[in-house]
C-alpha atoms as a PDB file:
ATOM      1  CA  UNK A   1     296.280-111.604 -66.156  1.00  0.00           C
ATOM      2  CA  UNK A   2     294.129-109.229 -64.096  1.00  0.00           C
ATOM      3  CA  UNK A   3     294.694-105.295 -64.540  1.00  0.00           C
ATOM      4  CA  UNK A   4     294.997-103.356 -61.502  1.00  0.00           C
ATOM      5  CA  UNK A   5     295.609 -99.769 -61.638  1.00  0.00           C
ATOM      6  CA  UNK A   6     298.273 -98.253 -59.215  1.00  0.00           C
ATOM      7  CA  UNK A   7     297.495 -94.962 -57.021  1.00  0.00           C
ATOM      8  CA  UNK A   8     300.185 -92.775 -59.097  1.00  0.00           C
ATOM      9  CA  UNK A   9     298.423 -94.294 -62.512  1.00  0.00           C
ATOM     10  CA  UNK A  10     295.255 -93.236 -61.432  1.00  0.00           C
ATOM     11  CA  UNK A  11     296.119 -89.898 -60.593  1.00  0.00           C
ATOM     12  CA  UNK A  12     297.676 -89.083 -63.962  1.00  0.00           C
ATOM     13  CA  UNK A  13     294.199 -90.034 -65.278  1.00  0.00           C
ATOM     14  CA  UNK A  14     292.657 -87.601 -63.245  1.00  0.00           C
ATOM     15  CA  UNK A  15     295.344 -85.148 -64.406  1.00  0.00           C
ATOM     16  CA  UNK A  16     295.317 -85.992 -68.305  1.00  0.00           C
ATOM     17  CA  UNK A  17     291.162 -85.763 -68.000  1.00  0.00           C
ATOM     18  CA  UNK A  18     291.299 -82.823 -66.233  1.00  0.00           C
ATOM     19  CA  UNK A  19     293.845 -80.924 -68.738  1.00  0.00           C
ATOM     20  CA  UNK A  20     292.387 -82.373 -71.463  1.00  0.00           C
ATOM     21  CA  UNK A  21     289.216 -81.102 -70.469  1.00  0.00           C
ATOM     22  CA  UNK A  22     289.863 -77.279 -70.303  1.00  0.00           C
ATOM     23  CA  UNK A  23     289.816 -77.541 -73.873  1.00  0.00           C
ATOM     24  CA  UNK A  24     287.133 -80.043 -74.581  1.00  0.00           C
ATOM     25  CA  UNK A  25     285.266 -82.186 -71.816  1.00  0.00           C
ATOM     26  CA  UNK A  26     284.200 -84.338 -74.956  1.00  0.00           C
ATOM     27  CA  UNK A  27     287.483 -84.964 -76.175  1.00  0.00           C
ATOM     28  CA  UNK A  28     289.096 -86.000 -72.486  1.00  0.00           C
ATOM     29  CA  UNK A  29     286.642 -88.554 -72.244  1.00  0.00           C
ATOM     30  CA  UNK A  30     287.162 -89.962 -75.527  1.00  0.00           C
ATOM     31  CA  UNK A  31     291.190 -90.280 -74.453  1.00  0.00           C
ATOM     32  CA  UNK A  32     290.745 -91.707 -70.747  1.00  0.00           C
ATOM     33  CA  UNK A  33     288.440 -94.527 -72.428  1.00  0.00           C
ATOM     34  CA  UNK A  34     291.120 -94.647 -74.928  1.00  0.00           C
ATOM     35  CA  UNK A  35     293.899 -94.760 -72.607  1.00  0.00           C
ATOM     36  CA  UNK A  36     291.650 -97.411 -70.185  1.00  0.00           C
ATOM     37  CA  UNK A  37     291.100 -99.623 -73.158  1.00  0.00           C
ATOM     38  CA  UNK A  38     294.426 -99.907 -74.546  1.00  0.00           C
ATOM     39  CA  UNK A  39     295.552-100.781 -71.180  1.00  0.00           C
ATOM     40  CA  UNK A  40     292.925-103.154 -70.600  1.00  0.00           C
ATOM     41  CA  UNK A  41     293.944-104.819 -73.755  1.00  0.00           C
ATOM     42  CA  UNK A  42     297.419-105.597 -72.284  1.00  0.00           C
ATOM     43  CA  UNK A  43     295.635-108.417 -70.350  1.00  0.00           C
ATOM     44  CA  UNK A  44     295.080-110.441 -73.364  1.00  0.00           C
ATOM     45  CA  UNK A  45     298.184-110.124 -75.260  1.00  0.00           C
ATOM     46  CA  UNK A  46     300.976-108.907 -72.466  1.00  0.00           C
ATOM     47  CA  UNK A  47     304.024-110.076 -74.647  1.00  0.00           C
ATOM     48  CA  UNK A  48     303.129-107.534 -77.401  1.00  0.00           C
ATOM     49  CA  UNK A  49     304.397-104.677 -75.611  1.00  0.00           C
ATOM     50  CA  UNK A  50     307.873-103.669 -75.658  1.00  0.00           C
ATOM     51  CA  UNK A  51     310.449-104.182 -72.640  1.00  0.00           C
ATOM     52  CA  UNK A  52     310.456-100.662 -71.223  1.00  0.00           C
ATOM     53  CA  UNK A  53     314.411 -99.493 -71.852  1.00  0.00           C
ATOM     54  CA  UNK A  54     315.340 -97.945 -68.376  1.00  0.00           C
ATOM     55  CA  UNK A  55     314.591-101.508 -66.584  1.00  0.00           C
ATOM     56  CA  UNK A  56     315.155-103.502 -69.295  1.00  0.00           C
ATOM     57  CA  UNK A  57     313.221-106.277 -67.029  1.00  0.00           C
ATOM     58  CA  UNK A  58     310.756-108.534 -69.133  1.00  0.00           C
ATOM     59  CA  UNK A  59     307.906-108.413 -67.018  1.00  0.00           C
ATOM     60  CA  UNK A  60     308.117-104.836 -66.936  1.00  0.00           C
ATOM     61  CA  UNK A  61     306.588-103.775 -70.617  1.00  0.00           C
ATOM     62  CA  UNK A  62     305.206-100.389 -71.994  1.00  0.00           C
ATOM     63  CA  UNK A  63     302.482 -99.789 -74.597  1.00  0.00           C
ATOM     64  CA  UNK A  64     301.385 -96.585 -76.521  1.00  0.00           C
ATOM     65  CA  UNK A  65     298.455 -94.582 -76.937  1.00  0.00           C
ATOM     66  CA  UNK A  66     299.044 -91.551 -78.883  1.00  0.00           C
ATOM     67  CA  UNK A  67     301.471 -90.035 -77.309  1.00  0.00           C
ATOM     68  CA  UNK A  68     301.081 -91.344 -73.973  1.00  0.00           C
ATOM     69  CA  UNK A  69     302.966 -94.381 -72.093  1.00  0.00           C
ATOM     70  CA  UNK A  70     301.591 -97.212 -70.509  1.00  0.00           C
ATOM     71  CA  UNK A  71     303.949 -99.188 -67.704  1.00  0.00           C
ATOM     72  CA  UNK A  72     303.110-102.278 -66.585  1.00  0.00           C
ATOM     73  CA  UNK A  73     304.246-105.462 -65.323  1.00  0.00           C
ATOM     74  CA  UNK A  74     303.511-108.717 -66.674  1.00  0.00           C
ATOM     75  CA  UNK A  75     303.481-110.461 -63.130  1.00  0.00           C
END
């Protein structure tokens, strides 16, 4: 499976870096590798994620980092 990152998914990683980082510029780019790795990692082992609830599709899955939510689709 390949990861591709949609427009809307990028821009919340812009805004989570950039909110992150009027506290601590060290600390936001600790969480967008964070956040890029764990969704990386859904490449190797898609099944492992849960079926997100509101589609209740399963291709469309959800993983956690913290406390944020990663959507994506298994196709």
């Amino acid at each position: 499976m390949k990861l591709r990152w949609s427009e809307r998914s990028v821009n919340d990683l812009i805004a989570i870096q950039r909110y992150i980082s009027q506290d601590n510029p060290q600390t936001a780019k600790k969480w967008i590798a964070k956040l890029r790795q764990r969704a990386k990692s859904t490449t190797e082992t898609p099944l492992l994620g849960r079926i997100v609830p509101e589609f209740n599709q399963a291709d469309i899955r959800e993983v956690f980092q913290g406390h944020y939510r990663i959507v994506f689709s298994t196709k």
